[in-house]
Protein backbone atom coordinates (compact mmCIF):
# COMPACT_ATOMS: atom_id res chain seq x y z
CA UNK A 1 0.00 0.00 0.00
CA UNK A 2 1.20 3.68 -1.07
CA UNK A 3 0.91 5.72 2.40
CA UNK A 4 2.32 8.87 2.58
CA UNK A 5 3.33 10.92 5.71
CA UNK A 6 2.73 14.42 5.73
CA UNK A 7 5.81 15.90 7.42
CA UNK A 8 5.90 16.49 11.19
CA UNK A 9 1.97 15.55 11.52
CA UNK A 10 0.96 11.87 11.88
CA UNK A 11 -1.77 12.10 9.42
CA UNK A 12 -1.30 9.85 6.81
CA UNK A 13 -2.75 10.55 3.12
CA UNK A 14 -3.34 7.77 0.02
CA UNK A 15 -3.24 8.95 -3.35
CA UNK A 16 -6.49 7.42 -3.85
CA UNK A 17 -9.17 5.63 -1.43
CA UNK A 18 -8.32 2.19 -0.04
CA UNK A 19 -10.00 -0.77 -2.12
CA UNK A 20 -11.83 -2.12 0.41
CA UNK A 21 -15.33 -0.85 2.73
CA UNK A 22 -15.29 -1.58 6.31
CA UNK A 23 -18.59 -1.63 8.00
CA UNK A 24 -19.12 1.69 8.89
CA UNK A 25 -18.85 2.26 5.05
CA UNK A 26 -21.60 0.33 4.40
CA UNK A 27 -23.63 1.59 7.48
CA UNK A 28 -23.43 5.08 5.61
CA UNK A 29 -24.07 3.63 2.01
CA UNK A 30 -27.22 2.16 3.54
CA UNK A 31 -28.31 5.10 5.34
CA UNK A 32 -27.71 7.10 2.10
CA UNK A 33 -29.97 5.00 0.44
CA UNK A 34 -32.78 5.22 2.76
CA UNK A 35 -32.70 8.75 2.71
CA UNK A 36 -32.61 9.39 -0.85
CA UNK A 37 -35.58 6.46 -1.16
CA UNK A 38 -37.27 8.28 2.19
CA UNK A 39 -37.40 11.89 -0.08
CA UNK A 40 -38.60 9.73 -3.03
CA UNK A 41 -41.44 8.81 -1.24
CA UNK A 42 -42.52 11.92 0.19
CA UNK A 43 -41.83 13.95 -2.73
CA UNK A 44 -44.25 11.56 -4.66
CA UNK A 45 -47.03 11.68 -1.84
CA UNK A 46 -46.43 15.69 -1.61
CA UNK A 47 -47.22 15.82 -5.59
CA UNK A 48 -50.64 13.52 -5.38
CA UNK A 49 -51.64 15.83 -2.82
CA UNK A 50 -51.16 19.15 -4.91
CA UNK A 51 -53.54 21.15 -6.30
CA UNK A 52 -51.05 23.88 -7.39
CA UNK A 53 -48.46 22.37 -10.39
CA UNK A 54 -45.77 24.56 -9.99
CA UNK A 55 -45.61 22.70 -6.82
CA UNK A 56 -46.64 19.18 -8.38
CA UNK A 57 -43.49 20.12 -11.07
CA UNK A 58 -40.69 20.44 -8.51
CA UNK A 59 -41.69 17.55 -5.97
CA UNK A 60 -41.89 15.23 -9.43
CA UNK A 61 -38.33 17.00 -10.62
CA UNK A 62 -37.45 15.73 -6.55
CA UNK A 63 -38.83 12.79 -6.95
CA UNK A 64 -36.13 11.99 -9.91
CA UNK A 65 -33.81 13.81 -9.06
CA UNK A 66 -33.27 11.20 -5.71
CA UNK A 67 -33.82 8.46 -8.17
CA UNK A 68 -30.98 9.11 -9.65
CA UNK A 69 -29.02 9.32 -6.83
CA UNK A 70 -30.38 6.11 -5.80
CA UNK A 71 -29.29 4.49 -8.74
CA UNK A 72 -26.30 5.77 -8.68
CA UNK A 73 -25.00 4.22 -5.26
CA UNK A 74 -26.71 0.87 -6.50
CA UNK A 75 -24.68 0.92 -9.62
CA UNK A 76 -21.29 2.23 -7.58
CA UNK A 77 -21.76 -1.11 -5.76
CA UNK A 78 -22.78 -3.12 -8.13
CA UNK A 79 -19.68 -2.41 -10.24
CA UNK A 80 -17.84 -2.90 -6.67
CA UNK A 81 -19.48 -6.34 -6.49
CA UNK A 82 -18.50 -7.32 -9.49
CA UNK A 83 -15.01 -5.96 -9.77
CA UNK A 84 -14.44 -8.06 -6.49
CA UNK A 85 -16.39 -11.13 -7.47
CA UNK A 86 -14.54 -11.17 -10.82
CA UNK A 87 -10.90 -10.84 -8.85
CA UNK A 88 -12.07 -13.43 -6.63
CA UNK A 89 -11.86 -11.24 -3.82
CA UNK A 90 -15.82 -12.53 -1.96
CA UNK A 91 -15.46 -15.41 -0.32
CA UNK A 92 -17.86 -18.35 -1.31
């Protein structure tokens, strides 16, 4: 592993993030996900409610705009998955 120590500090730096996610990284992931899927639903509810669509517009622009986000951590992971599961890095 490439570690660097800044001088006189005992902070050390990587030139890029480590290849693996410890539990607490997951733990976040997850939480990320249930926010962005918590706003999803909300912002869907808050537009069948609306009577005014200016309103109805930017909780369905919400709505997709946390999709995307959504899918975007599933297909981070998914390509983490599969990177590892191709290296043979998951145990069976």
């Amino acid at each position: 592993m490439n570690m660097q120590q800044q001088s006189g500090q005992n902070q050390v730096t990587y030139p890029q993030p480590p290849a693996i996610l410890s539990t607490k990284d997951f733990l976040y992931i997850e939480d990320m996900l249930s926010w962005n899927l918590e706003v999803i639903k909300k912002a869907h509810a808050y537009a069948t409610m609306c009577q005014d669509q200016d309103v109805v517009q930017a909780m369905n622009r919400t709505c997709q705009l946390h999709m995307r986000h959504y899918q975007a951590i599933l297909n981070h992971l998914s390509k983490h998955v599969q990177a590892k599961t191709m290296a043979g890095g998951m145990a069976k």
